[in-house]
PDB file of N, CA and C in Angstrom:
ATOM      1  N   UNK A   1      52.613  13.820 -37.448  1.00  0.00           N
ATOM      2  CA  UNK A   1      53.201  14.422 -36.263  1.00  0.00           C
ATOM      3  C   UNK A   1      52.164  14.349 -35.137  1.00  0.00           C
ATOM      4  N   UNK A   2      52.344  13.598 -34.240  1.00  0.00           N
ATOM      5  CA  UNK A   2      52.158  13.655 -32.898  1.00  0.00           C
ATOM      6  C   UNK A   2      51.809  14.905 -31.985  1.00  0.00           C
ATOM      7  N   UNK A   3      51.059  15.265 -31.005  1.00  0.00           N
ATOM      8  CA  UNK A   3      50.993  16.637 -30.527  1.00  0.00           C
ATOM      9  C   UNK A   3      52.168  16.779 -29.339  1.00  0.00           C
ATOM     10  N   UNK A   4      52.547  15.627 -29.198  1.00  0.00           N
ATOM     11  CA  UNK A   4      53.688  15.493 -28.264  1.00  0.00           C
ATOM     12  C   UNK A   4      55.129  15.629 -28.967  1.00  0.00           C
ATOM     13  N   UNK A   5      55.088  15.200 -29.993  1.00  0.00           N
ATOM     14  CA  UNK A   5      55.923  15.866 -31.250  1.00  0.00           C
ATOM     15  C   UNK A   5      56.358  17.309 -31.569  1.00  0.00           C
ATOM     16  N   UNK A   6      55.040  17.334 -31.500  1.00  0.00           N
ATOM     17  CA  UNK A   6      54.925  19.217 -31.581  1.00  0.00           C
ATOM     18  C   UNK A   6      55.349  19.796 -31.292  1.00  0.00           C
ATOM     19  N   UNK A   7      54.733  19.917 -29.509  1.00  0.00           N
ATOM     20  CA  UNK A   7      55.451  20.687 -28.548  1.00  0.00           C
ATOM     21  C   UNK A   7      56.929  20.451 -28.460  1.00  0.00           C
ATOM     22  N   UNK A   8      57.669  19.138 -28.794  1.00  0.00           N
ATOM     23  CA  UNK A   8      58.965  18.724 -28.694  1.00  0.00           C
ATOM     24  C   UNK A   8      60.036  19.617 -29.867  1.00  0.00           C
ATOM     25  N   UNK A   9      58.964  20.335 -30.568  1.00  0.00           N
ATOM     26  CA  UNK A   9      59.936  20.205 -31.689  1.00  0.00           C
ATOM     27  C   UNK A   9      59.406  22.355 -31.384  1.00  0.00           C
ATOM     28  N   UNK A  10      58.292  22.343 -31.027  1.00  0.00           N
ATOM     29  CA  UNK A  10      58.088  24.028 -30.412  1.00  0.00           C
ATOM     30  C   UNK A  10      59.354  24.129 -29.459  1.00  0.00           C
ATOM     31  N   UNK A  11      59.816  23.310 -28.379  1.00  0.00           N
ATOM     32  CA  UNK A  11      60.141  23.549 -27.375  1.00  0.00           C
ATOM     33  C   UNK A  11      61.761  23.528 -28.195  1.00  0.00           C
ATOM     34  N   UNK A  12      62.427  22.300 -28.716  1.00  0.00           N
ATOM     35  CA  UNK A  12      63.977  22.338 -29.509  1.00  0.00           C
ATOM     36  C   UNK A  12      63.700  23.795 -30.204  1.00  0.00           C
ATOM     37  N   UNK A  13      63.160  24.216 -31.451  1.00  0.00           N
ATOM     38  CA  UNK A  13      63.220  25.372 -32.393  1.00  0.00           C
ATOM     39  C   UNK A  13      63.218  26.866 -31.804  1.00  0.00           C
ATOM     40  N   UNK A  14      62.453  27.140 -30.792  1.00  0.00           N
ATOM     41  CA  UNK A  14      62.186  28.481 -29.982  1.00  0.00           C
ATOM     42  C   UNK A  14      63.020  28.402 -28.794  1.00  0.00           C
ATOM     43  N   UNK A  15      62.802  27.431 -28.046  1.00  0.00           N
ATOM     44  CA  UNK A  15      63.918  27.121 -26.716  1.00  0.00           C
ATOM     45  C   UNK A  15      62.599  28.078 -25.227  1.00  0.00           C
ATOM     46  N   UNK A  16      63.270  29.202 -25.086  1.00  0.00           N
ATOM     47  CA  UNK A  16      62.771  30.208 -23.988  1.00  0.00           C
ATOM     48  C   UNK A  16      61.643  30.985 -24.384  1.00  0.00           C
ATOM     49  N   UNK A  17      61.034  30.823 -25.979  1.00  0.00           N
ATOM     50  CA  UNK A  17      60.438  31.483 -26.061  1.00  0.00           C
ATOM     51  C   UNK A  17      59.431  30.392 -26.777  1.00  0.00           C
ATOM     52  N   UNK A  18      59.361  29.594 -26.707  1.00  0.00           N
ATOM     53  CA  UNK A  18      58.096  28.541 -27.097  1.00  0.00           C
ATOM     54  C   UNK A  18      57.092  27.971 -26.327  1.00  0.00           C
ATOM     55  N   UNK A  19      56.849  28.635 -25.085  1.00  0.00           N
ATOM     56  CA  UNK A  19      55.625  28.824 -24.480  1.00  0.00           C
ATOM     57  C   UNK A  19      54.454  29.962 -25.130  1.00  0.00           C
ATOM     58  N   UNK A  20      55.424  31.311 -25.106  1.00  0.00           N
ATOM     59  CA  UNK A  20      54.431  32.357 -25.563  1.00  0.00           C
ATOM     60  C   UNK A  20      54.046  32.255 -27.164  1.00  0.00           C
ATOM     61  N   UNK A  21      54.973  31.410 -27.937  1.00  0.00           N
ATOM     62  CA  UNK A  21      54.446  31.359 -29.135  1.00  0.00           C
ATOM     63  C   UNK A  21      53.546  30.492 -29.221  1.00  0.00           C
ATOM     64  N   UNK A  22      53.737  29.548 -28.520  1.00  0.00           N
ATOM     65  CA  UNK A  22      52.227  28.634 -28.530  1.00  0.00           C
ATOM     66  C   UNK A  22      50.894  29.252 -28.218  1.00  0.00           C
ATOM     67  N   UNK A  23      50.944  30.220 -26.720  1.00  0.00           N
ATOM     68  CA  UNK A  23      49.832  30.527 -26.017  1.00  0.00           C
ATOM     69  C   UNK A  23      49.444  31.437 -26.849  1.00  0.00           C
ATOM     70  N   UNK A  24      50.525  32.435 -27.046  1.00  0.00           N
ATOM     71  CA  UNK A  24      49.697  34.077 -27.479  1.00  0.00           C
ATOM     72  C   UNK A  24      50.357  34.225 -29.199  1.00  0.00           C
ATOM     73  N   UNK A  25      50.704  33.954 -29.939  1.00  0.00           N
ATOM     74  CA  UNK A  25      51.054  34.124 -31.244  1.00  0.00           C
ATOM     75  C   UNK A  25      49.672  33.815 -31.937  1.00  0.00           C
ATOM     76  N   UNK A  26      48.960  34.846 -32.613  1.00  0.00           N
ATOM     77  CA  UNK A  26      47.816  34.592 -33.611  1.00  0.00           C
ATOM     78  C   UNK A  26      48.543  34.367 -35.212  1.00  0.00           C
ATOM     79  N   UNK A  27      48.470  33.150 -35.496  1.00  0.00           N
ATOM     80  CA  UNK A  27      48.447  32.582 -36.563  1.00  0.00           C
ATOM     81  C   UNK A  27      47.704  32.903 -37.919  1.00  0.00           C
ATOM     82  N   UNK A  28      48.657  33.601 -38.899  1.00  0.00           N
ATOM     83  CA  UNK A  28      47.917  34.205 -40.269  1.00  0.00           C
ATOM     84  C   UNK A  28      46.760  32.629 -40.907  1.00  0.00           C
ATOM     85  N   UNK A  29      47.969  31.732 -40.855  1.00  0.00           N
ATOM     86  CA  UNK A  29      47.602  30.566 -41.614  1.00  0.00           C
ATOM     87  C   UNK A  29      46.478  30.062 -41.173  1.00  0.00           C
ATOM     88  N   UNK A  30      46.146  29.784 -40.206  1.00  0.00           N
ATOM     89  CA  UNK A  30      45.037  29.169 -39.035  1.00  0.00           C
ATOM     90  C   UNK A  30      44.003  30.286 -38.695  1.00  0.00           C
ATOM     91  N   UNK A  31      43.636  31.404 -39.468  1.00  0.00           N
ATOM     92  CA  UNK A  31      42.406  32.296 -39.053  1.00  0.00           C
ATOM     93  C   UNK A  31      42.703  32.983 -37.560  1.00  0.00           C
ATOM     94  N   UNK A  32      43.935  32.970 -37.495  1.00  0.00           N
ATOM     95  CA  UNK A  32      44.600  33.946 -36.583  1.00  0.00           C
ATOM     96  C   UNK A  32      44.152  33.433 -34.873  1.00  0.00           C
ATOM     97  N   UNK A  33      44.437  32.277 -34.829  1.00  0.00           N
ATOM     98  CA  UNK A  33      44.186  31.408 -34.118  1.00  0.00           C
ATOM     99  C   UNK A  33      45.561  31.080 -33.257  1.00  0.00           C
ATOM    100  N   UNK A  34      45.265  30.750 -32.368  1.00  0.00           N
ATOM    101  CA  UNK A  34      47.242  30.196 -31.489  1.00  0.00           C
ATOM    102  C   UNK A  34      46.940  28.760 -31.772  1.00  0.00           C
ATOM    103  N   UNK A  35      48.397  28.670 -31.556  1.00  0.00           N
ATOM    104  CA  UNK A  35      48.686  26.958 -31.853  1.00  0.00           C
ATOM    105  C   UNK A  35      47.707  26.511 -30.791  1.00  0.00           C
ATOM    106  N   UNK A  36      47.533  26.777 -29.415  1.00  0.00           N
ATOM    107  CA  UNK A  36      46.721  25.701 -28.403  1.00  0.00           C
ATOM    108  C   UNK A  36      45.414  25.907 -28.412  1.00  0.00           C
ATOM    109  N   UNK A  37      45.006  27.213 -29.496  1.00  0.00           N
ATOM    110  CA  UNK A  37      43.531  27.203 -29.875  1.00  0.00           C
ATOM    111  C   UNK A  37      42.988  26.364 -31.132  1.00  0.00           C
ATOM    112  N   UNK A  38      44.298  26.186 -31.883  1.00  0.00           N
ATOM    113  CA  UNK A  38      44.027  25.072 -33.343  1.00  0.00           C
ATOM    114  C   UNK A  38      43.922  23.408 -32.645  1.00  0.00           C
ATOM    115  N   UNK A  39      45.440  23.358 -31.614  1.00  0.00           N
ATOM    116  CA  UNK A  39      45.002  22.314 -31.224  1.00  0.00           C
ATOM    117  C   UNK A  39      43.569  21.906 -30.460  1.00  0.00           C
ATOM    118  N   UNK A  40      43.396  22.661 -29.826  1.00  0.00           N
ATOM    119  CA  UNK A  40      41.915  22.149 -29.394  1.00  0.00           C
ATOM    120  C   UNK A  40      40.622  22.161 -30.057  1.00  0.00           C
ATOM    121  N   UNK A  41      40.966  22.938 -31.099  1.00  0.00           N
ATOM    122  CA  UNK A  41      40.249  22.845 -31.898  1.00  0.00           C
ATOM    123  C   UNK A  41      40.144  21.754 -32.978  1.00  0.00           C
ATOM    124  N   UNK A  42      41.091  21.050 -32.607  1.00  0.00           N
ATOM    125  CA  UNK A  42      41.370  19.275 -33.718  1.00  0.00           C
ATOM    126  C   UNK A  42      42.179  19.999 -35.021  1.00  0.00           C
ATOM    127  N   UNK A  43      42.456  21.013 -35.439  1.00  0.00           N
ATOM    128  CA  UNK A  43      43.694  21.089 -36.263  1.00  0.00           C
ATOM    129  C   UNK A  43      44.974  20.262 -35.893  1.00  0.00           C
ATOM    130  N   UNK A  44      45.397  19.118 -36.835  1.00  0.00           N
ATOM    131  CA  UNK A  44      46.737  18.672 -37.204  1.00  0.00           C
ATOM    132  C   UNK A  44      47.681  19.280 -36.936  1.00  0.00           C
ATOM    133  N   UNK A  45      48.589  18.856 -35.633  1.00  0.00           N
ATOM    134  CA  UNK A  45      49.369  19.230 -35.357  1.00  0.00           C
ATOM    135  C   UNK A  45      50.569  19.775 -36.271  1.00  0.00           C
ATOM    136  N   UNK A  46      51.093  19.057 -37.064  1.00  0.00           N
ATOM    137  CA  UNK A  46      51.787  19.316 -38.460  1.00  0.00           C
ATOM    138  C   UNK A  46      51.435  20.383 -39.091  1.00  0.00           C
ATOM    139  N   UNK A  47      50.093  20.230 -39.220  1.00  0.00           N
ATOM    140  CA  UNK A  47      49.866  21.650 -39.908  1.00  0.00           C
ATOM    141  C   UNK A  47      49.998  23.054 -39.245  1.00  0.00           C
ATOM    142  N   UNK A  48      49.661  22.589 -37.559  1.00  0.00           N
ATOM    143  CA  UNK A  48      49.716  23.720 -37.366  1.00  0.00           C
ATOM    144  C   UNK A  48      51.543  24.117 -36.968  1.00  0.00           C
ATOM    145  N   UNK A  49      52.742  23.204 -36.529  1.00  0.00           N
ATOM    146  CA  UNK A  49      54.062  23.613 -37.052  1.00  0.00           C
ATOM    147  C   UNK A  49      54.444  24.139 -38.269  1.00  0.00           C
ATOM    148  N   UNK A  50      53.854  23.892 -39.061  1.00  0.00           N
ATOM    149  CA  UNK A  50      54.439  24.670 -40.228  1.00  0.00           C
ATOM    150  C   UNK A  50      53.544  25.781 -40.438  1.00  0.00           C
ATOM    151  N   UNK A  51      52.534  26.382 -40.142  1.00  0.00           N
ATOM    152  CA  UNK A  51      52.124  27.483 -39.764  1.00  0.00           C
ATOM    153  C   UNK A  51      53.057  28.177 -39.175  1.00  0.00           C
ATOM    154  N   UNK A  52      52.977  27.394 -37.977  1.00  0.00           N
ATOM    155  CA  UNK A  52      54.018  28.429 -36.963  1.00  0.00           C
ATOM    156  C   UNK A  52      56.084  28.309 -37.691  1.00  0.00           C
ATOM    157  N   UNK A  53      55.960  27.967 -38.502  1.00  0.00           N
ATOM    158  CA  UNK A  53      57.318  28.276 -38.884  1.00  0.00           C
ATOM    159  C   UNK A  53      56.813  28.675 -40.151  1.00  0.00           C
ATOM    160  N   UNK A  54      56.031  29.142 -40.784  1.00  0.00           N
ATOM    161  CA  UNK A  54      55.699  30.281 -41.624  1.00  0.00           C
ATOM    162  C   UNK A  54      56.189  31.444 -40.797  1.00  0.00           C
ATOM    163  N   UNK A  55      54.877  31.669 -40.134  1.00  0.00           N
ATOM    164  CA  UNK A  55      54.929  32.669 -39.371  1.00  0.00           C
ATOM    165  C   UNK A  55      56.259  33.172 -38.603  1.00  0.00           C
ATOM    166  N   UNK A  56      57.070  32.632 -38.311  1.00  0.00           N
ATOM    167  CA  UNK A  56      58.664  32.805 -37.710  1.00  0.00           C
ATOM    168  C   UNK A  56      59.535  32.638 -38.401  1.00  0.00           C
ATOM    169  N   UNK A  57      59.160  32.142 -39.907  1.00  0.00           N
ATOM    170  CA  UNK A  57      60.242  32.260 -40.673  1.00  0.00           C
ATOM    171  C   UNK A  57      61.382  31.102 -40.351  1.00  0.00           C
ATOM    172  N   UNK A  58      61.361  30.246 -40.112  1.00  0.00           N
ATOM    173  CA  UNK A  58      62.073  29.169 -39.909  1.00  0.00           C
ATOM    174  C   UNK A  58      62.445  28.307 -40.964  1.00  0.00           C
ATOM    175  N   UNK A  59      63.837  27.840 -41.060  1.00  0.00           N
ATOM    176  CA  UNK A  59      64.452  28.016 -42.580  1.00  0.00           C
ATOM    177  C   UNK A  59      63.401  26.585 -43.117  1.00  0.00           C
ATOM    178  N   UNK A  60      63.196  25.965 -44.192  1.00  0.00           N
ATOM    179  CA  UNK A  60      62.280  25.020 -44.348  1.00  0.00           C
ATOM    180  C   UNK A  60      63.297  23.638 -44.198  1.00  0.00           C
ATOM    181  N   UNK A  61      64.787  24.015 -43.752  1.00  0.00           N
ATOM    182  CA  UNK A  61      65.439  22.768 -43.587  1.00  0.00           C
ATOM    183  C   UNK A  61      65.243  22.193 -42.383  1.00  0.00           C
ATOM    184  N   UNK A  62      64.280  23.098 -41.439  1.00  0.00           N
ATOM    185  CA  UNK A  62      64.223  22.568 -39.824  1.00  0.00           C
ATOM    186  C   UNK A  62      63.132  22.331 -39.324  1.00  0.00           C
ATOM    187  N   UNK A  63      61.712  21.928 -40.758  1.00  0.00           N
ATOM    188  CA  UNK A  63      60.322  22.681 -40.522  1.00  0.00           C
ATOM    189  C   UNK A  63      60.344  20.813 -40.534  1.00  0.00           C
ATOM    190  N   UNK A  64      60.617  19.979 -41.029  1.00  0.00           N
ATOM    191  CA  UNK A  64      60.589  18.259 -41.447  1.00  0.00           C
ATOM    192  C   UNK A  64      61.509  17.454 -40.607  1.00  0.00           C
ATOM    193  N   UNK A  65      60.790  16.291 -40.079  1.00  0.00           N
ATOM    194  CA  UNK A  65      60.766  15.549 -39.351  1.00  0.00           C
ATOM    195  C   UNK A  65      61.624  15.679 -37.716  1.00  0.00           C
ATOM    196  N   UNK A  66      61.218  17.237 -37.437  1.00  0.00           N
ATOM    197  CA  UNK A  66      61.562  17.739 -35.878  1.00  0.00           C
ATOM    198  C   UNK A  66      60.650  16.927 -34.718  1.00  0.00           C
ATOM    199  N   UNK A  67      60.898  17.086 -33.632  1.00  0.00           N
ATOM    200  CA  UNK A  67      59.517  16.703 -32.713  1.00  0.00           C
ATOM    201  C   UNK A  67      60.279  15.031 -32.395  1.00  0.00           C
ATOM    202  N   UNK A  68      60.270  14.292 -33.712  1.00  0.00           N
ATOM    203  CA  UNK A  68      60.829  12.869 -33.078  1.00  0.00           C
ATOM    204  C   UNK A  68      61.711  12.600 -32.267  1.00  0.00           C
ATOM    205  N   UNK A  69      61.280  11.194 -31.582  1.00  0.00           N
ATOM    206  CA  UNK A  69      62.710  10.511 -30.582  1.00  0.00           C
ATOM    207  C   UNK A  69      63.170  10.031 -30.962  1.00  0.00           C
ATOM    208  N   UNK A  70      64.380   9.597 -30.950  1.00  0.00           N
ATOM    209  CA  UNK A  70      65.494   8.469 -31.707  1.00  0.00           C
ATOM    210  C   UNK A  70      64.606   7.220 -31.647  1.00  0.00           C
ATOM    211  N   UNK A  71      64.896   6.891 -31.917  1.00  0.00           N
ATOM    212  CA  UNK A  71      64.322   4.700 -32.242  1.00  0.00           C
ATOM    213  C   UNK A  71      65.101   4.169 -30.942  1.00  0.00           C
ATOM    214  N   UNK A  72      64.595   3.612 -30.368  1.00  0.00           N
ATOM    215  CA  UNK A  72      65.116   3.038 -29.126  1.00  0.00           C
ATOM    216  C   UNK A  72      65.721   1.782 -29.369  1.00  0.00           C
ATOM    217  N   UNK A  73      67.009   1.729 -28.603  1.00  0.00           N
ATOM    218  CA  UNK A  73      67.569   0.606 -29.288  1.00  0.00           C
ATOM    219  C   UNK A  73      67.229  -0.947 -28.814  1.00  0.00           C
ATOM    220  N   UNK A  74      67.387  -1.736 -29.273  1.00  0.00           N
ATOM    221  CA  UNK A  74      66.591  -3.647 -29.087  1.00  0.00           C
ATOM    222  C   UNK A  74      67.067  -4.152 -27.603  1.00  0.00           C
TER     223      UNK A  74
END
């Protein structure tokens, strides 16, 4: 997963509220860290989505392969 992925797939899953979960949500999984403090910190984006859908409880049918663009067609 891509960090542009990420945010794509923060921004589809939360909608209005996937700014503040990025900025201010301290993360159990990540040493209680926010997603834009793991990312800068070089934590795997992937890892840190499924952190954050630990943490929110997000069913595990929506936690895999979110974030992507369709395949562009020829």
């Amino acid at each position: 997963m891509r960090r542009s992925e990420f945010l794509r797939a923060v921004d589809t899953e939360f909608q209005a509220r996937a700014s503040s979960l990025v900025n201010d949500l301290g993360l159990s999984a990540l040493r209680g860290r926010t997603a834009l403090e793991a990312l800068a910190d070089g934590t795997p984006p992937r890892e840190i989505w499924l952190a954050l859908c630990v943490e929110m409880d997000v069913p595990e049918n929506r936690r895999h392969g979110v974030g992507r663009l369709e395949p562009r067609g020829h």
